[in-house]
Protein backbone atom coordinates (compact mmCIF):
# COMPACT_ATOMS: atom_id res chain seq x y z
CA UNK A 1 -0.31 5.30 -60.19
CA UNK A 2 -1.48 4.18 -56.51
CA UNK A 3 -1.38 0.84 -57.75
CA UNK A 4 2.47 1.14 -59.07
CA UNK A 5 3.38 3.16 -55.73
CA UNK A 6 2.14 0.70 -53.26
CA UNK A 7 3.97 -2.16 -55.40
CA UNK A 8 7.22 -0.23 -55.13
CA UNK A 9 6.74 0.54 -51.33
CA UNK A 10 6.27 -3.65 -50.88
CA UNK A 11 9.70 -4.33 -52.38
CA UNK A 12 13.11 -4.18 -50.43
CA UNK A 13 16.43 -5.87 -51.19
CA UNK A 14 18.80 -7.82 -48.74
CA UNK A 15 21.93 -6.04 -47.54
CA UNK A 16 23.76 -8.85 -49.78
CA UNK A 17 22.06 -7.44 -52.77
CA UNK A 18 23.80 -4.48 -52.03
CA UNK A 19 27.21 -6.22 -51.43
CA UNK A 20 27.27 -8.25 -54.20
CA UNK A 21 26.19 -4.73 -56.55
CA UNK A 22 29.22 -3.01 -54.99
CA UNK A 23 31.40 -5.91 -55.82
CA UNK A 24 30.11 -5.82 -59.59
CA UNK A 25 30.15 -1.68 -59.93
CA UNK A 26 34.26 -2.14 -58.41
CA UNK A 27 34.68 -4.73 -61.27
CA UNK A 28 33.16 -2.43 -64.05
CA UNK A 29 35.24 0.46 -62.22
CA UNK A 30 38.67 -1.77 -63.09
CA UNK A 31 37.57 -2.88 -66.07
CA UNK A 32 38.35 1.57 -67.31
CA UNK A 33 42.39 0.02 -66.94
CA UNK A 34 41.63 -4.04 -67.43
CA UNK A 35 39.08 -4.66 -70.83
CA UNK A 36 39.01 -8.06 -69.36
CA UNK A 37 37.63 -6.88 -65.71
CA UNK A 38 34.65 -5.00 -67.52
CA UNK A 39 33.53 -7.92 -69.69
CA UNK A 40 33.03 -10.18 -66.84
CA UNK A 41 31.34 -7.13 -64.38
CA UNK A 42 28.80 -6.97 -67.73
CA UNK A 43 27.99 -10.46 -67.97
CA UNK A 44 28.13 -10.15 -64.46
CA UNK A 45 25.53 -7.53 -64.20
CA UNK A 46 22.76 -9.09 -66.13
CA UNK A 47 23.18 -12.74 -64.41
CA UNK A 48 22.66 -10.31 -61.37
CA UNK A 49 19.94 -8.78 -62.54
CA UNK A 50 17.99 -12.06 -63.74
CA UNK A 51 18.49 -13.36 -60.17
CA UNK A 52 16.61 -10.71 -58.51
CA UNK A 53 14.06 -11.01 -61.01
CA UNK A 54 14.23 -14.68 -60.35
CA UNK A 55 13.63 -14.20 -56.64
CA UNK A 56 11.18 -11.85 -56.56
CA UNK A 57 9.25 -14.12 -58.96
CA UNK A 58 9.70 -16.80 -56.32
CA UNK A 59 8.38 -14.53 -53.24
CA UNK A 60 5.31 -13.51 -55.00
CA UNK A 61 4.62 -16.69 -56.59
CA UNK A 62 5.53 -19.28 -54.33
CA UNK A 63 3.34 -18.44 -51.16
CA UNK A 64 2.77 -15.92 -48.72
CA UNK A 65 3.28 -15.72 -44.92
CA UNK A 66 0.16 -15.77 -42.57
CA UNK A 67 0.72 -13.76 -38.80
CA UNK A 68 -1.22 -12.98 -36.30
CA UNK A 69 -0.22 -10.73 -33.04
CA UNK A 70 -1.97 -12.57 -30.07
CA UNK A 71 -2.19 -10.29 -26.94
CA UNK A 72 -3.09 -10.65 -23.09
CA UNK A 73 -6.53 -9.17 -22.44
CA UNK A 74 -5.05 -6.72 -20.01
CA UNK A 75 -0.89 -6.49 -18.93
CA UNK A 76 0.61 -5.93 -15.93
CA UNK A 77 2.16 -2.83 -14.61
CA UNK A 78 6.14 -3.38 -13.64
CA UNK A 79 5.90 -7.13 -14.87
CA UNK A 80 7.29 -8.92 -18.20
CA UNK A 81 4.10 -9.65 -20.33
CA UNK A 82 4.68 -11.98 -22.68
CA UNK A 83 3.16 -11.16 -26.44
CA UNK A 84 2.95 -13.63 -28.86
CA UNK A 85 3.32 -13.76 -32.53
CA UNK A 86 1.53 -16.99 -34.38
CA UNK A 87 3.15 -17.44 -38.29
CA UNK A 88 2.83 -19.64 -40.87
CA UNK A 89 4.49 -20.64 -44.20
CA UNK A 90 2.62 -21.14 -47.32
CA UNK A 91 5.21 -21.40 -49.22
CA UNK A 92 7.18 -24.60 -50.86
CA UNK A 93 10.31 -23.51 -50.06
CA UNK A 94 12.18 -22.17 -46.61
CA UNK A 95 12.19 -18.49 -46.13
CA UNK A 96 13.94 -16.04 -44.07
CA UNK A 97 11.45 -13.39 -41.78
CA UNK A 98 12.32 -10.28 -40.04
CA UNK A 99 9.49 -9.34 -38.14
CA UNK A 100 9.28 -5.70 -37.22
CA UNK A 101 6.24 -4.76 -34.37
CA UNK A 102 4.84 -1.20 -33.92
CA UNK A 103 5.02 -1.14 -30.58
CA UNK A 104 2.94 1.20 -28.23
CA UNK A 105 4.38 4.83 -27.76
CA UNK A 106 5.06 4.71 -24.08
CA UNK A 107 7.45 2.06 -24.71
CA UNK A 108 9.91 4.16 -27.06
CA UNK A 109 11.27 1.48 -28.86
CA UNK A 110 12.35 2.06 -32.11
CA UNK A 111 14.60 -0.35 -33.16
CA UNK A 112 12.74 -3.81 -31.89
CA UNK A 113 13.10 -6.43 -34.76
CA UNK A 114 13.26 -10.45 -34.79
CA UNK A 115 14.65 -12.45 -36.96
CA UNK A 116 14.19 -16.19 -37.75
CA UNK A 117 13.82 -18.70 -40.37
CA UNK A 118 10.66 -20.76 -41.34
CA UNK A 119 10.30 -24.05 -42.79
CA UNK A 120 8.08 -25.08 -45.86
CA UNK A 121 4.62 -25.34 -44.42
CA UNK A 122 5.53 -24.63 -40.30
CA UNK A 123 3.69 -23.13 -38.09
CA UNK A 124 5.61 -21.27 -35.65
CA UNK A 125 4.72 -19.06 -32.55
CA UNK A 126 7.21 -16.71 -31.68
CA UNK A 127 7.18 -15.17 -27.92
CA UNK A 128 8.89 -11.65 -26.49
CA UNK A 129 8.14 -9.38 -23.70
CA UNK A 130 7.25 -6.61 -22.71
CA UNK A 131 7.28 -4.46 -19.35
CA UNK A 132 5.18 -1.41 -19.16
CA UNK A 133 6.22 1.23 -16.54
CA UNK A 134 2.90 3.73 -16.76
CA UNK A 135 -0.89 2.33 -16.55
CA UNK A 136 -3.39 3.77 -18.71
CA UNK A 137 -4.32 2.53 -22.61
CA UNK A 138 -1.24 0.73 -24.81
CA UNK A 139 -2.24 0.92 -28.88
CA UNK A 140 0.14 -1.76 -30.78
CA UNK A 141 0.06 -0.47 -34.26
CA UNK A 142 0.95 -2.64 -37.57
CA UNK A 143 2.60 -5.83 -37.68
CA UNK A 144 5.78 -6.07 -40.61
CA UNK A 145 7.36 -9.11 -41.86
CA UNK A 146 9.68 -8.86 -44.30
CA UNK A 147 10.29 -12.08 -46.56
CA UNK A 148 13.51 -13.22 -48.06
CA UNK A 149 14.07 -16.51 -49.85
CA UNK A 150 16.61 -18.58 -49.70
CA UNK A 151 19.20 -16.47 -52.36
CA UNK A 152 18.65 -13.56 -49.77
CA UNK A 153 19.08 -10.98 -52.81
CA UNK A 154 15.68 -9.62 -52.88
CA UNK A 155 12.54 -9.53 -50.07
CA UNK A 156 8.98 -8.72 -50.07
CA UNK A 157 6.99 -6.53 -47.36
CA UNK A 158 3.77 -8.00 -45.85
CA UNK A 159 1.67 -5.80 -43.16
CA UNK A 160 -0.51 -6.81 -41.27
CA UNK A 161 -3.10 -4.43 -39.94
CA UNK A 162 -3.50 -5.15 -36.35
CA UNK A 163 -4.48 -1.92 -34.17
CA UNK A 164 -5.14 -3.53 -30.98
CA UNK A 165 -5.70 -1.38 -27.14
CA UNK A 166 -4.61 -3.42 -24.39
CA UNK A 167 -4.82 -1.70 -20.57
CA UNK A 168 -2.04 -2.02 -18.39
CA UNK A 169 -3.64 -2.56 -14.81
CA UNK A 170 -2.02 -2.43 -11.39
CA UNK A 171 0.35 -5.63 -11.43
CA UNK A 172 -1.82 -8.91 -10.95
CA UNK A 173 0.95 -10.74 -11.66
CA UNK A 174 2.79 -9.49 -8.09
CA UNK A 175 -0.45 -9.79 -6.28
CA UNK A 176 -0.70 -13.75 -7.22
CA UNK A 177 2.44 -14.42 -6.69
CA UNK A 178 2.35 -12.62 -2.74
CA UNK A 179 -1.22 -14.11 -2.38
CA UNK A 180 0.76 -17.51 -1.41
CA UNK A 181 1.88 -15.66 1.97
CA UNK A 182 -1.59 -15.87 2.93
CA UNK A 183 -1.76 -19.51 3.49
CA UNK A 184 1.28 -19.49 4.96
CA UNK A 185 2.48 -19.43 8.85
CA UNK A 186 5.64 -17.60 7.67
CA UNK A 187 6.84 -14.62 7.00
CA UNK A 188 9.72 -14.63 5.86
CA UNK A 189 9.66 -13.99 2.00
CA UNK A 190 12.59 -13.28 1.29
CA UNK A 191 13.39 -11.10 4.65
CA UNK A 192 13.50 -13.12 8.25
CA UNK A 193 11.01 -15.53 10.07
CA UNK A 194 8.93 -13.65 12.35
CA UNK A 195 7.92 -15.83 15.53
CA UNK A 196 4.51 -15.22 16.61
CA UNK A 197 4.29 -14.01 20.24
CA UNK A 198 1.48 -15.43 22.49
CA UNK A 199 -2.05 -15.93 21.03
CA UNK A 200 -4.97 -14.10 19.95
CA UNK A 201 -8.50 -15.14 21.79
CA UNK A 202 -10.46 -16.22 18.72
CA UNK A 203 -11.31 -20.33 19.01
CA UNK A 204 -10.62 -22.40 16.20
CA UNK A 205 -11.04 -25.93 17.59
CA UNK A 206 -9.52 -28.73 20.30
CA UNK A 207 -7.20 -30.55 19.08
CA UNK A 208 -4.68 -33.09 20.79
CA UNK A 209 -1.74 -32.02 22.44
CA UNK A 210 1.72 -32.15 20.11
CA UNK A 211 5.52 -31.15 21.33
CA UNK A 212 5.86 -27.69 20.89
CA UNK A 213 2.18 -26.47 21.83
CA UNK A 214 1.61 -23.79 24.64
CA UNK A 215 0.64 -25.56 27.68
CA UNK A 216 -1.12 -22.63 28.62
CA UNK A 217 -3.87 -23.78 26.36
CA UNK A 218 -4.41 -26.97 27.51
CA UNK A 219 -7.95 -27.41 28.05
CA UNK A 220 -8.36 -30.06 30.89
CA UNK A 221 -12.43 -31.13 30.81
CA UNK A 222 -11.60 -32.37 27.31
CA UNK A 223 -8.33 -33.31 28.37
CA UNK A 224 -10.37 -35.80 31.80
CA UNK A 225 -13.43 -36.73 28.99
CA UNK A 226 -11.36 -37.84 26.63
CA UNK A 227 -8.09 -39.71 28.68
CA UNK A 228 -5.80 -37.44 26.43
CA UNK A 229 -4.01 -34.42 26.37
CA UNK A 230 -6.35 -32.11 24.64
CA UNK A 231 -5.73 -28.36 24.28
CA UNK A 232 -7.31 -25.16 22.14
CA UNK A 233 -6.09 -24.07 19.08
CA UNK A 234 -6.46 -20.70 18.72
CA UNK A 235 -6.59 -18.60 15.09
CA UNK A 236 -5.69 -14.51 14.00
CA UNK A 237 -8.78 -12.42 14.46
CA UNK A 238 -10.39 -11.85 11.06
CA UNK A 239 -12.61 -8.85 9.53
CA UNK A 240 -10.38 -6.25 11.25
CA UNK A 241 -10.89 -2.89 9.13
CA UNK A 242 -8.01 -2.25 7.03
CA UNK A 243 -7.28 0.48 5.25
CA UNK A 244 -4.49 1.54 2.55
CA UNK A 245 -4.38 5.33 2.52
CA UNK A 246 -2.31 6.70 -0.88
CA UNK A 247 -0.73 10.08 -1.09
CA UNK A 248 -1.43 11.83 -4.24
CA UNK A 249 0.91 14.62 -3.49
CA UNK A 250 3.22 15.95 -5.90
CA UNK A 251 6.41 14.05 -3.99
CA UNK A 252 4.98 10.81 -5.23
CA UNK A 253 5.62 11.31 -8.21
CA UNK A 254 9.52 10.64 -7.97
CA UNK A 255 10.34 7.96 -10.14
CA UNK A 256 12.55 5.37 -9.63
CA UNK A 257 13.25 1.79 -11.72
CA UNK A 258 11.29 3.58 -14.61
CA UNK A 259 8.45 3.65 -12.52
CA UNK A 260 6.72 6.59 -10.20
CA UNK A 261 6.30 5.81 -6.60
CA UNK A 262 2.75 6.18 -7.37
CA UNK A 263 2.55 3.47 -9.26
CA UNK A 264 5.08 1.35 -6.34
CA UNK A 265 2.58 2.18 -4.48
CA UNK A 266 -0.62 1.06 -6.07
CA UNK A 267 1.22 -2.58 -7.14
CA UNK A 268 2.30 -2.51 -3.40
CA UNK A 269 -1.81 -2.23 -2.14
CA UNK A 270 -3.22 -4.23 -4.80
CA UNK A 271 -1.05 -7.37 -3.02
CA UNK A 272 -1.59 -6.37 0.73
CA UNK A 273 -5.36 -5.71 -0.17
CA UNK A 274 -5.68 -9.00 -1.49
CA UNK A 275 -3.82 -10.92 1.28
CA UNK A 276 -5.53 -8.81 3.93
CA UNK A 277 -8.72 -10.76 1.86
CA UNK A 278 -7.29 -13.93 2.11
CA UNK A 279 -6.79 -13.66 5.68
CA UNK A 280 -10.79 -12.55 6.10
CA UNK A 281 -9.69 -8.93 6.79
CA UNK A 282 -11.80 -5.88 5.75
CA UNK A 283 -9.74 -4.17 3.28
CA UNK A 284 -10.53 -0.70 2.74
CA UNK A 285 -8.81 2.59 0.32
CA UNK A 286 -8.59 5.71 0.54
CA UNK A 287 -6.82 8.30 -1.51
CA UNK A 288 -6.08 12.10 -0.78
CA UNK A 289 -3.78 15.48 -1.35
CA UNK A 290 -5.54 18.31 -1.05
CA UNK A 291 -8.95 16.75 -1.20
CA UNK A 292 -10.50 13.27 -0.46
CA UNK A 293 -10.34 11.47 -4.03
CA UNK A 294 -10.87 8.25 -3.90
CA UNK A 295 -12.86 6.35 -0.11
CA UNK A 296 -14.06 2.49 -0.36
CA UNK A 297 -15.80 1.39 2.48
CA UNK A 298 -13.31 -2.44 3.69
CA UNK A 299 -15.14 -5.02 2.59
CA UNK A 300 -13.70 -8.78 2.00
CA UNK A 301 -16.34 -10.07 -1.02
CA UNK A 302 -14.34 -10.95 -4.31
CA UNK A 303 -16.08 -8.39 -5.85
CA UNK A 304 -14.75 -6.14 -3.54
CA UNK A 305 -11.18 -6.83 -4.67
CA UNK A 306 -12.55 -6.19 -8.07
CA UNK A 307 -13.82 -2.53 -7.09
CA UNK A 308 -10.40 -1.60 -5.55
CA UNK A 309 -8.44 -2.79 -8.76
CA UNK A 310 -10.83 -0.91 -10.71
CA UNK A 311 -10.25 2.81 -8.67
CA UNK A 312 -6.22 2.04 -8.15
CA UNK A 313 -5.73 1.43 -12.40
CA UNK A 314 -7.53 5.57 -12.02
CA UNK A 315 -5.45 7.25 -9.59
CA UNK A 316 -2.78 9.57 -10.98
CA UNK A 317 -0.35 11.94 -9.21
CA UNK A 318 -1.92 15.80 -8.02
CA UNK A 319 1.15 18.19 -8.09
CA UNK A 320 -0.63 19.81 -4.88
CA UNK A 321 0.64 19.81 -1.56
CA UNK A 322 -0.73 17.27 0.74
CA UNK A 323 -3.41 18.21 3.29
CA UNK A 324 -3.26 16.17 5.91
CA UNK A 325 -5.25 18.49 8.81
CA UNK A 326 -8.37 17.63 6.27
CA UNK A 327 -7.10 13.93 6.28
CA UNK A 328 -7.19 13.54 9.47
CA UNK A 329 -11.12 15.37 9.53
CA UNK A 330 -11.84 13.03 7.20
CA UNK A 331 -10.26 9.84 9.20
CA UNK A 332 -12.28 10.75 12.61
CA UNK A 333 -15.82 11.38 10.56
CA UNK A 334 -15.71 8.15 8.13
CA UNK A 335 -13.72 5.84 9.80
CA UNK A 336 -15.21 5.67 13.26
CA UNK A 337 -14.24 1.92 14.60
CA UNK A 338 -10.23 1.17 15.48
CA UNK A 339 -8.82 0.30 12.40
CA UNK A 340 -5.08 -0.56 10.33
CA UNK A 341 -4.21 2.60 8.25
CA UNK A 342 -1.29 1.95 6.19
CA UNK A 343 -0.05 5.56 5.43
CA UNK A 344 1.92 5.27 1.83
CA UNK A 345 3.84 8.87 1.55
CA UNK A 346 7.13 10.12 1.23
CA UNK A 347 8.49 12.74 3.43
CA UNK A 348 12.27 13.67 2.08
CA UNK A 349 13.05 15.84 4.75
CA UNK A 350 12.36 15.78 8.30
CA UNK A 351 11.02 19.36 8.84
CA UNK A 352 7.87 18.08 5.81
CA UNK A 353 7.03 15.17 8.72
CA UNK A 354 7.35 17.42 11.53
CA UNK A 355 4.77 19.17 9.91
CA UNK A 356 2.17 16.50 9.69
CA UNK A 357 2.81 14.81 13.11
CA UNK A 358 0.47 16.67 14.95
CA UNK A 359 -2.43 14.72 12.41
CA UNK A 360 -0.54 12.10 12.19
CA UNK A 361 -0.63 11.32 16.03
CA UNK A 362 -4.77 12.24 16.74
CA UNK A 363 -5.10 9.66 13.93
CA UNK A 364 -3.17 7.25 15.84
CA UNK A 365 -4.69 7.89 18.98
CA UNK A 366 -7.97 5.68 17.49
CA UNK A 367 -6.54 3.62 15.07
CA UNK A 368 -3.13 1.44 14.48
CA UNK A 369 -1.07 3.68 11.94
CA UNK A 370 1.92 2.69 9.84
CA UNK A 371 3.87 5.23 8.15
CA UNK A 372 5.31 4.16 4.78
CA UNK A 373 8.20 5.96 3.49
CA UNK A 374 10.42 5.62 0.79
CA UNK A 375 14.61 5.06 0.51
CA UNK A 376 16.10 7.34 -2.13
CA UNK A 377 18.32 4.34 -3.56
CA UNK A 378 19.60 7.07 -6.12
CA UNK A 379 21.33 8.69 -3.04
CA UNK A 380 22.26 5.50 -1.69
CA UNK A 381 24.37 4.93 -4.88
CA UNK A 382 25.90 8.23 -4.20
CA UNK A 383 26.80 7.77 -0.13
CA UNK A 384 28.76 4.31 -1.60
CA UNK A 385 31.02 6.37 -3.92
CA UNK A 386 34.42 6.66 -3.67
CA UNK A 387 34.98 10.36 -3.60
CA UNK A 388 38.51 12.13 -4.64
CA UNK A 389 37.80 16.03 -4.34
CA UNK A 390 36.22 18.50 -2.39
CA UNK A 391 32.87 19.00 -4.73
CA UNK A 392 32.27 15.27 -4.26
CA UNK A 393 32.88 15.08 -1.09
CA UNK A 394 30.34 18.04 -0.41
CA UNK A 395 27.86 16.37 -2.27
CA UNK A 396 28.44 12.95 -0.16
CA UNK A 397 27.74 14.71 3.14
CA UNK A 398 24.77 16.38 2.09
CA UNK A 399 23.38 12.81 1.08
CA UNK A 400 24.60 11.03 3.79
CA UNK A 401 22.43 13.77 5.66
CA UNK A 402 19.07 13.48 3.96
CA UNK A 403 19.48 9.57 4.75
CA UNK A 404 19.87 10.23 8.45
CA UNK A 405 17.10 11.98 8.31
CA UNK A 406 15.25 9.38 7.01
CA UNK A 407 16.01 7.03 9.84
CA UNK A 408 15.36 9.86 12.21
CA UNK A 409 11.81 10.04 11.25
CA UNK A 410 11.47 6.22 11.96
CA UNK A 411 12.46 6.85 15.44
CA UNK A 412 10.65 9.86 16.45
CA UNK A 413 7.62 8.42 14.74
CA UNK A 414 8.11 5.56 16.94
CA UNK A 415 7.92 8.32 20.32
CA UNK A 416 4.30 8.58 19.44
CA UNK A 417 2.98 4.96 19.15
CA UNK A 418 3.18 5.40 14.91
CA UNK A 419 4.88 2.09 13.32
CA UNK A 420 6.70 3.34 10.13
CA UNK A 421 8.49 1.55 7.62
CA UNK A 422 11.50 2.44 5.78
CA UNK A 423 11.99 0.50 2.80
CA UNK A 424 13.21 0.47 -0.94
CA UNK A 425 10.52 0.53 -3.77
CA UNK A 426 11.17 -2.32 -5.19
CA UNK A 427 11.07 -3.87 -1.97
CA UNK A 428 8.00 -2.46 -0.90
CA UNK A 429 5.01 -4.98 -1.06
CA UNK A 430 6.79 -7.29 0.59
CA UNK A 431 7.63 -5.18 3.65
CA UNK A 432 4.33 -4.22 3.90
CA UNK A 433 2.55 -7.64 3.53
CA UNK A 434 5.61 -8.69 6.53
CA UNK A 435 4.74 -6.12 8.39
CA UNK A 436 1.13 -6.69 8.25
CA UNK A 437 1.75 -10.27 9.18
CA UNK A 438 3.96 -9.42 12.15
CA UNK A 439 1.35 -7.10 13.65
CA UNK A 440 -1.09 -9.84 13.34
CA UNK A 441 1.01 -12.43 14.91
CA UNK A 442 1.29 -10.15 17.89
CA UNK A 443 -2.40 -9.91 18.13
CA UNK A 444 -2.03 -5.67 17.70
CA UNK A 445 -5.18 -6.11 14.96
């Protein structure tokens, strides 16, 4: 009885099976007023019914399908991943595939089918992708390809038992693609060009004098030894201590593009910490709300890198309120030599910063601090509405308000000596990386 059951549940008909059936039962239907119109729907009906026979005779007979579901070792959070699907025909004949894949929960797809056709013998690899907005473990479930011949009557089921876990991480794929700023004199990706002012004091090498070089650097014993203009080249001053602190507040845990600014924020430091590397920077993390939850010593060693990808793919929003009074304890008793802090939070009014500025300026009284705060682009949407009656115009004012506040905090962080940064999530790692840059060019770290 199994046996029979599982047979049954492997057999499925085309939607013309179902046309052409229709078409007969209308002619049989007729045939009650026309004799003539109910001897051809029988004839009709039994030529139909040898077909199907006929084709599934053909599916089970006349090959099979082979697939295989071949997956990245790990996928990136925020980022297309591509996932492939390898096939091949056994069979003599073309075929017709729809291929439907389980795909992980967190994706909520329901209704993700391909369809294709396969030649005699061809070995095929078909390609879609997919962009995860959480991190954590992704469970792809069974893989079903349903086989029609060529008569597209009847089809046969084949599944393919794949369970597979793939991690999503932190997005690698952002952080290679930003590394390139790192060997680069630039800094404008995608923003402006930022022109370095003056020189730090770290010596590279002599090198001869070209149009454009600071004549203030001309070195002139090299310059009488050697009968040429000779002058020092100068380079940014490496293994500065640089630190990405990440609010685990309840307030990062907005979500915007599908994705939390937690997890905007963790792509974001993944990138900076690696070009911070790249430019032989310490790069340190630390991550807090109530309590201290996360502290790595900076460090520029590959495996380093490693470690930090490792505790950001871990961190997950507290719904606590931030405590930034045992932050900034916490800053002066583990962090003792001048340092970059980059400060990822998100203060939506101005009163909730007001309230941390007393920490936030003894911090900045050792170490260089940058306050990172986050654009509602939901209100922003709203503020560029048209609006045509009192209710909307109420709500327009109040949003217009909360982003003048934003820009307020900017400036009175600014009073203090605390660089902040107002920017839009998706356009956060490469503020931050320009804003790094820029503070290096200036020789500030």
């Amino acid at each position: 009885m199994k046996k029979l059951k599982a047979f049954y549940s492997k057999i499925f008909f085309h939607p013309n099976f179902y046309l052409i059936w229709a078409g007969i039962t209308l002619l049989v239907f007729l045939g009650y007023w026309i004799p003539l119109l109910f001897v051809i729907g029988k004839y009709l009906f039994f030529f139909f019914i040898g077909l199907i026979l006929l084709d599934f005779i053909y599916l089970w007979r006349g090959g099979t399908i082979e697939a295989k579901r071949i997956l990245p070792e790990k996928m990136s959070n925020g980022d297309d991943n591509i996932i492939k699907i390898y096939l091949k025909s056994l069979y003599y004949f073309p075929v017709d595939l729809v291929l439907i894949d389980e795909l992980p929960v967190q994706f909520q797809k329901r209704d993700f089918k391909m369809k294709l056709s396969i030649e005699p013998g061809e070995e095929h690899l078909e390609k879609y992708s997919l962009r995860p907005v959480k991190r954590g473990v992704y469970e792809f479930a069974r893989l079903n390809i349903f086989i029609y011949s060529p008569a597209k009557l009847a089809g046969i089921r084949k599944r393919f038992f794949e369970n597979t876990q793939v991690k999503v991480y932190p997005s690698f794929i952002q952080m290679r693609k930003y590394e390139l700023l790192a060997f680069s004199n630039r800094t404008d990706y995608g923003i402006k060009k930022v022109r370095r002012l003056g020189h730090t004091m770290e010596f590279e090498q002599i090198k001869v004098y070209n149009q454009g070089d600071d004549y203030r650097t001309i070195n002139w014993k090299a310059t009488a030894k050697l009968q040429k203009l000779m002058v020092n080249q100068y380079q940014d001053e490496k293994s500065q201590n640089i630190y990405s602190l990440i609010d685990m507040g309840r307030q990062m845990a907005l979500p915007f593009n599908q994705m939390t600014l937690l997890d905007h924020t963790i792509n974001a430091t993944l990138s900076f910490s690696n070009v911070a590397m790249k430019k032989k920077d310490k790069a340190g993390l630390l991550s807090f709300e109530r309590n201290i939850t996360t502290f790595i010593k900076p460090d520029n060693s590959r495996q380093h890198l490693q470690q930090i990808f490792e505790h950001l793919y871990n961190l997950k929003t507290a719904f606590k309120e931030t405590d930034y009074e045992r932050l900034y304890r916490f800053v002066r008793r583990k962090i003792p030599t001048r340092s970059l802090l980059m400060i990822y939070t998100n203060f939506e009014h101005i009163n909730s910063m007001r309230r941390q500025l007393p920490y936030l300026k003894k911090i900045a009284r050792k170490h260089l601090v940058i306050v990172i705060i986050f654009k509602n682009t939901e209100l922003q949407q709203l503020i560029k509405q048209k609006v045509n009656d009192i209710r909307k115009l109420y709500h327009k004012i109040i949003t217009e308000d909360f982003d003048w506040q934003k820009r307020i905090m900017v400036k009175e962080l600014a009073l203090y000596n605390i660089h902040a940064i107002l920017t839009e999530p998706q356009n956060l790692t490469t503020n931050v990386i320009n804003k790094y840059l820029q503070l290096k060019s200036r020789g500030l770290i």
